[in-house]
Protein backbone atom coordinates (compact mmCIF):
# COMPACT_ATOMS: atom_id res chain seq x y z
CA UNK A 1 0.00 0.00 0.00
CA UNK A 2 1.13 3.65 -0.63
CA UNK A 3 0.14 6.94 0.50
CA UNK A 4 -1.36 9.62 -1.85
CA UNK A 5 -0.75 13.10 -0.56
CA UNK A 6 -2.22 16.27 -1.47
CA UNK A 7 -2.06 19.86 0.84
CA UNK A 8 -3.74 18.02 4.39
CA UNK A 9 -5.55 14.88 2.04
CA UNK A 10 -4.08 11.76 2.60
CA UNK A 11 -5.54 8.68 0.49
CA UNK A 12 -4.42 4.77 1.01
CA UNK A 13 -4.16 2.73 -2.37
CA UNK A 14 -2.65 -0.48 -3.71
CA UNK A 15 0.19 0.02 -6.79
CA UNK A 16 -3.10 -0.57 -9.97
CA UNK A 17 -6.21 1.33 -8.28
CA UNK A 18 -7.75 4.41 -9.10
CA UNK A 19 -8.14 7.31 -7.08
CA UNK A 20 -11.59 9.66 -7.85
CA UNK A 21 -11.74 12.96 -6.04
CA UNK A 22 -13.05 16.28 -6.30
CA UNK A 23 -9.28 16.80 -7.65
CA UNK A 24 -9.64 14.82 -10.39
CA UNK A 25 -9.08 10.67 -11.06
CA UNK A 26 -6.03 9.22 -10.94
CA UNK A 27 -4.62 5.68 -12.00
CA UNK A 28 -1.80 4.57 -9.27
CA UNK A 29 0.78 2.53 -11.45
CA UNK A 30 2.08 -0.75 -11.06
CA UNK A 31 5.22 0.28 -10.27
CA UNK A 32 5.17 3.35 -8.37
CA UNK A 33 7.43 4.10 -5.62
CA UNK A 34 7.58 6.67 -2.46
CA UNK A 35 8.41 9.92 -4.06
CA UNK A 36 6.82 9.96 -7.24
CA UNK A 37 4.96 12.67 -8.51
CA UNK A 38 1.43 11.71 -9.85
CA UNK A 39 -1.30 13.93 -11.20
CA UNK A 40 -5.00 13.69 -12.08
CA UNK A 41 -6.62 13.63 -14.98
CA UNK A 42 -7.24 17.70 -13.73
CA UNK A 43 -3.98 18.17 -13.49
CA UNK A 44 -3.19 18.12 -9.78
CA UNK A 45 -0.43 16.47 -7.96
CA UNK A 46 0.02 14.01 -5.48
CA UNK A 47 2.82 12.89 -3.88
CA UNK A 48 3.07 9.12 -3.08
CA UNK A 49 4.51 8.20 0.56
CA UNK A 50 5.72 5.11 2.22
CA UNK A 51 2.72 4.40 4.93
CA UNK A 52 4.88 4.01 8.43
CA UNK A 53 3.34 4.03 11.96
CA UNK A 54 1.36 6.56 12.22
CA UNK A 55 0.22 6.77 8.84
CA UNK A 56 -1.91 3.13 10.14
CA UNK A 57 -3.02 4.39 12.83
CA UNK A 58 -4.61 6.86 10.93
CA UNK A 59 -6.10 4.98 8.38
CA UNK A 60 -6.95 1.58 9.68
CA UNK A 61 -10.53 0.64 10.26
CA UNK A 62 -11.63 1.38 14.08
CA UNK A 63 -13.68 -0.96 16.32
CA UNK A 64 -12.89 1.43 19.30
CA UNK A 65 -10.82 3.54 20.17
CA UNK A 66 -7.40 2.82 19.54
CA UNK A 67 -4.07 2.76 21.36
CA UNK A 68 -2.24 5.72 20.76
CA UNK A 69 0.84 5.90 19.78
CA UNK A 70 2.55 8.09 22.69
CA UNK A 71 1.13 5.01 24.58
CA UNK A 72 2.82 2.35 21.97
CA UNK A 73 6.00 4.14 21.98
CA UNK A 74 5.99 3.82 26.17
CA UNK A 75 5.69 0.09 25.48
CA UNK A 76 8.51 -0.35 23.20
CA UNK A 77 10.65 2.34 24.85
CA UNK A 78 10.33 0.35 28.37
CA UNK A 79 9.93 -2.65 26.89
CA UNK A 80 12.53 -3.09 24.75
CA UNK A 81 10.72 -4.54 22.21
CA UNK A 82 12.53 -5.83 18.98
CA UNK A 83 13.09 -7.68 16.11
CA UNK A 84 12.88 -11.55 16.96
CA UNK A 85 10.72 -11.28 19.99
CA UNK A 86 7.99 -13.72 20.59
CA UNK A 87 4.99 -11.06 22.30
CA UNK A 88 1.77 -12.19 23.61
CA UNK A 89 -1.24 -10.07 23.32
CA UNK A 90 -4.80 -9.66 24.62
CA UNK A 91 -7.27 -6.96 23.62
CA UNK A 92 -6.69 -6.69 19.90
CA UNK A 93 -8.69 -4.33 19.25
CA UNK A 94 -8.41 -2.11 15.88
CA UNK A 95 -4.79 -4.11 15.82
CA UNK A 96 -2.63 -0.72 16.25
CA UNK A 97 -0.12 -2.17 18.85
CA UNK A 98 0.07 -5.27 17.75
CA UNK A 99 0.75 -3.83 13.70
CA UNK A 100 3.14 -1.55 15.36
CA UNK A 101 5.22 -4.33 16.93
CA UNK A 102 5.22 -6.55 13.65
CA UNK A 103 6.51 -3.60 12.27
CA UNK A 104 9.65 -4.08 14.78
CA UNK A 105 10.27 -7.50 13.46
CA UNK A 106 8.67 -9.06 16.63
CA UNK A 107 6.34 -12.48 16.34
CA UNK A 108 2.99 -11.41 17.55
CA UNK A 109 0.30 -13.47 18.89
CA UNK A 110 -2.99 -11.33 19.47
CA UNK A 111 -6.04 -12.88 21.56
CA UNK A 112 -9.81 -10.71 20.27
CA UNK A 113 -12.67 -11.48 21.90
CA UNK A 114 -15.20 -10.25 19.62
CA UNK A 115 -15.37 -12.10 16.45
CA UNK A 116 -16.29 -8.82 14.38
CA UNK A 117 -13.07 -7.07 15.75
CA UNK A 118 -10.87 -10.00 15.05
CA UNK A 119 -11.91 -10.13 11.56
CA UNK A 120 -11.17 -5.98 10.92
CA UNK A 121 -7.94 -6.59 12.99
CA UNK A 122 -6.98 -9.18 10.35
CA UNK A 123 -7.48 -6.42 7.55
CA UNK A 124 -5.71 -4.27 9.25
CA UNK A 125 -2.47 -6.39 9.50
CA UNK A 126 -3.20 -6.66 5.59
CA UNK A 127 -3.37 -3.22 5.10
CA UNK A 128 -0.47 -2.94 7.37
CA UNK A 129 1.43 -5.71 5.37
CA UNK A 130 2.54 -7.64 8.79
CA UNK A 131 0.29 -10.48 8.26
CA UNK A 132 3.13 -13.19 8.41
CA UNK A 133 4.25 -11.74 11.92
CA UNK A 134 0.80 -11.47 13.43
CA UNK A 135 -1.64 -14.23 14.53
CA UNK A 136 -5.03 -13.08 15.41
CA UNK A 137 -7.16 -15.65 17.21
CA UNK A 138 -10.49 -15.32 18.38
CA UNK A 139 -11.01 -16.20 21.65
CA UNK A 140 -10.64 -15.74 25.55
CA UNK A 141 -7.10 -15.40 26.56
CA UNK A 142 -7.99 -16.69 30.19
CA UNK A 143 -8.66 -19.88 28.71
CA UNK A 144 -5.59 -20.72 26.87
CA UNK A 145 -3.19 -20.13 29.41
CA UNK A 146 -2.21 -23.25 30.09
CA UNK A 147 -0.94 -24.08 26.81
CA UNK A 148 1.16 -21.03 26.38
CA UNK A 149 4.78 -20.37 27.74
CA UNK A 150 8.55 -18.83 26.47
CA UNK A 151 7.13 -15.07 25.84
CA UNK A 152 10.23 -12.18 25.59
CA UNK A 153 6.71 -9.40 26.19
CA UNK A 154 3.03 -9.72 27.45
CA UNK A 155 0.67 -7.08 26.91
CA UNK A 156 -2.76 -6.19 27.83
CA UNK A 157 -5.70 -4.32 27.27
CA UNK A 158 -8.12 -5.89 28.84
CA UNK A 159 -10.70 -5.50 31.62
CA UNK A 160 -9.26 -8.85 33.46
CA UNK A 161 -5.80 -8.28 32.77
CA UNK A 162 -4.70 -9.00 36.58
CA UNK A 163 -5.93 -12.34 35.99
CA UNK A 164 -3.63 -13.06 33.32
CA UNK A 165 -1.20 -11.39 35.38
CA UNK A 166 -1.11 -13.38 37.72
CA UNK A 167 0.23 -16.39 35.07
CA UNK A 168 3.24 -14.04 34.04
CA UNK A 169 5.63 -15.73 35.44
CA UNK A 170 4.22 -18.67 33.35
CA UNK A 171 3.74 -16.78 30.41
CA UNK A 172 7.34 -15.03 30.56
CA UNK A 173 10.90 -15.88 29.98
CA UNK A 174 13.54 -15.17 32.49
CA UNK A 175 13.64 -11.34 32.02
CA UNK A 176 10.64 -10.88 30.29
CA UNK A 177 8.68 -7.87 30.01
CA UNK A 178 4.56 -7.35 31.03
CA UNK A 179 3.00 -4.26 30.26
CA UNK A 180 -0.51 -3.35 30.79
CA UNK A 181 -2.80 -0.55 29.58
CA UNK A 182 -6.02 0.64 31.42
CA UNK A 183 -8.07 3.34 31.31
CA UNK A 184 -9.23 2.91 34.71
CA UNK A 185 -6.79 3.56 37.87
CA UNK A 186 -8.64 0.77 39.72
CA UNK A 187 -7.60 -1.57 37.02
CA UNK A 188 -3.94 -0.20 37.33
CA UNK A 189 -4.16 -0.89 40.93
CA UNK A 190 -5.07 -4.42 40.61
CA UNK A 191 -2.70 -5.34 38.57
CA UNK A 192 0.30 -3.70 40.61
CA UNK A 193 -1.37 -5.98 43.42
CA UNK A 194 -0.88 -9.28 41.25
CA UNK A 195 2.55 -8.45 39.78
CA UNK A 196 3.80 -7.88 43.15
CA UNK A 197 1.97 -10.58 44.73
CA UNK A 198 3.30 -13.49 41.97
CA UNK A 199 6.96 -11.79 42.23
CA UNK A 200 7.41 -9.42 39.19
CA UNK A 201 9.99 -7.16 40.05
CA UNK A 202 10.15 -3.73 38.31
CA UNK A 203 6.93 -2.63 38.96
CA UNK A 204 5.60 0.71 37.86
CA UNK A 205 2.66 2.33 36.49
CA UNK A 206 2.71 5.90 34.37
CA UNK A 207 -0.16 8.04 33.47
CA UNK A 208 0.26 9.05 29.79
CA UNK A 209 -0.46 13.13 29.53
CA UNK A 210 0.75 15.04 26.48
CA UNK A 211 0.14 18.32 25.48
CA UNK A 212 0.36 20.40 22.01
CA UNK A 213 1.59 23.52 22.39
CA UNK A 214 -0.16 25.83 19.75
CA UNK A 215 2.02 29.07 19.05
CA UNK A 216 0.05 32.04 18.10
CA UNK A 217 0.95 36.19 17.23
CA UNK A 218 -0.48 37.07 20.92
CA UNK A 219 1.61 34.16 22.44
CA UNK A 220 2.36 30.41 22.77
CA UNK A 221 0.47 28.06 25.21
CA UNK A 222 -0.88 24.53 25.75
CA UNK A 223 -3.75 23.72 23.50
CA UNK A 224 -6.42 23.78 24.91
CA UNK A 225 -8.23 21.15 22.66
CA UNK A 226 -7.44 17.55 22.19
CA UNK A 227 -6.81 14.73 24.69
CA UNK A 228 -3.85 15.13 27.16
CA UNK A 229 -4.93 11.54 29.42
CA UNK A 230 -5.55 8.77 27.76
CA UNK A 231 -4.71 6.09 30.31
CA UNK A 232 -2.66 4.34 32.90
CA UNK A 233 0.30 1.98 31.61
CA UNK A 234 1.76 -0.86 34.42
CA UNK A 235 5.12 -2.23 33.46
CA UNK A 236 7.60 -4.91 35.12
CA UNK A 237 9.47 -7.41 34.79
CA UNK A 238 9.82 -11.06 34.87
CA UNK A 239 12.69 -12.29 37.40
């Protein structure tokens, strides 16, 4: 998949589609690459761009609301996450974490409860071209525990994450990483409870605030608009 660009329009096509706008139609070539210069029918250009990280997140399809990526970028920075780790997921969701960590070279395996979701998460990793590095299943995590072990990272966005928690040492190798995302600080709580209580070491939990700045002629300042919380993050380790 590339990018087509134009002023603030952004359009996602395969190398052989057509584009129609207001701007005019436009046939994407076989064999176009990041950089050309393509132009409509009307005579306007587009740029064609590489789709990375954010560019997904963007334009996948949505079931919910999806991770952000200040929050994805706290995983992998505490994390460590890389190329050639084996990660266990739960809480697919729209797929943006685990499409993110493909993207790293890491060996994803994503548990989706809702059948629906599973199936757009699938697209996703399509239109995100890291289908080979990410399994979706359908399915409970809770209830495959048992036949699940050797993980480098477990993560999880899930309402009964503490319960799975409570199998990390299980679930992780010697060193391992867990890292859990809530919305809720009760949730957080919980789950600090559990790590501690099975022996995680490491144990932390951020809330993830950001704030544009938006610089004006009467003076610069936090925006105002947008959303600076967006949830709680729990991280340790596995000993």
């Amino acid at each position: 998949m590339i990018l087509l660009v134009h002023g603030g329009r952004e359009y996602l096509r395969a190398p052989g589609d057509e584009l129609q706008t207001d701007l005019g139609v436009l046939d994407v070539p076989e064999d176009v690459s990041p950089g050309d210069v393509l132009e409509t029918h009307l005579g306007e250009e587009f740029v064609v761009r590489a789709p990375r990280g954010p560019d997904l997140f963007n334009h996948f399809e949505r079931t919910g609301a999806p991770m952000m990526p200040r929050d994805v970028g706290l995983i992998v920075g505490h994390t460590g996450a890389a190329a050639g780790d084996r990660v266990l997921d739960a809480g697919t969701g729209t797929g943006v974490l685990s499409a993110y960590l493909a993207r790293l070279g890491a060996e994803v395996t994503t548990f989706e409860r809702d059948p629906e979701f599973a199936d757009v998460a699938r697209e996703n990793m399509d239109l995100a071209g890291v289908s080979d590095n990410v399994d979706v299943r359908t399915g409970d995590l809770t209830e495959e525990l048992d036949d699940l072990s050797g993980f480098d990272l477990l993560t999880l966005d899930t309402g009964d994450a503490p319960e799975v928690v409570a199998r990390a040492p299980d679930l992780l190798v010697s060193g391992g990483f867990l890292a859990v995302y809530s919305p809720f600080v009760e949730n957080s709580h919980e789950t600090v409870r559990t790590a501690r209580e099975v022996g995680l070491s490491d144990v932390e939990t951020l809330e993830t605030i950001q704030r544009e700045m938006d610089f004006g002629d009467r003076g610069s300042r936090p925006s105002t608009a947008g959303v600076g919380h967006t949830g709680y993050l729990t991280f340790a380790r596995n000993e």
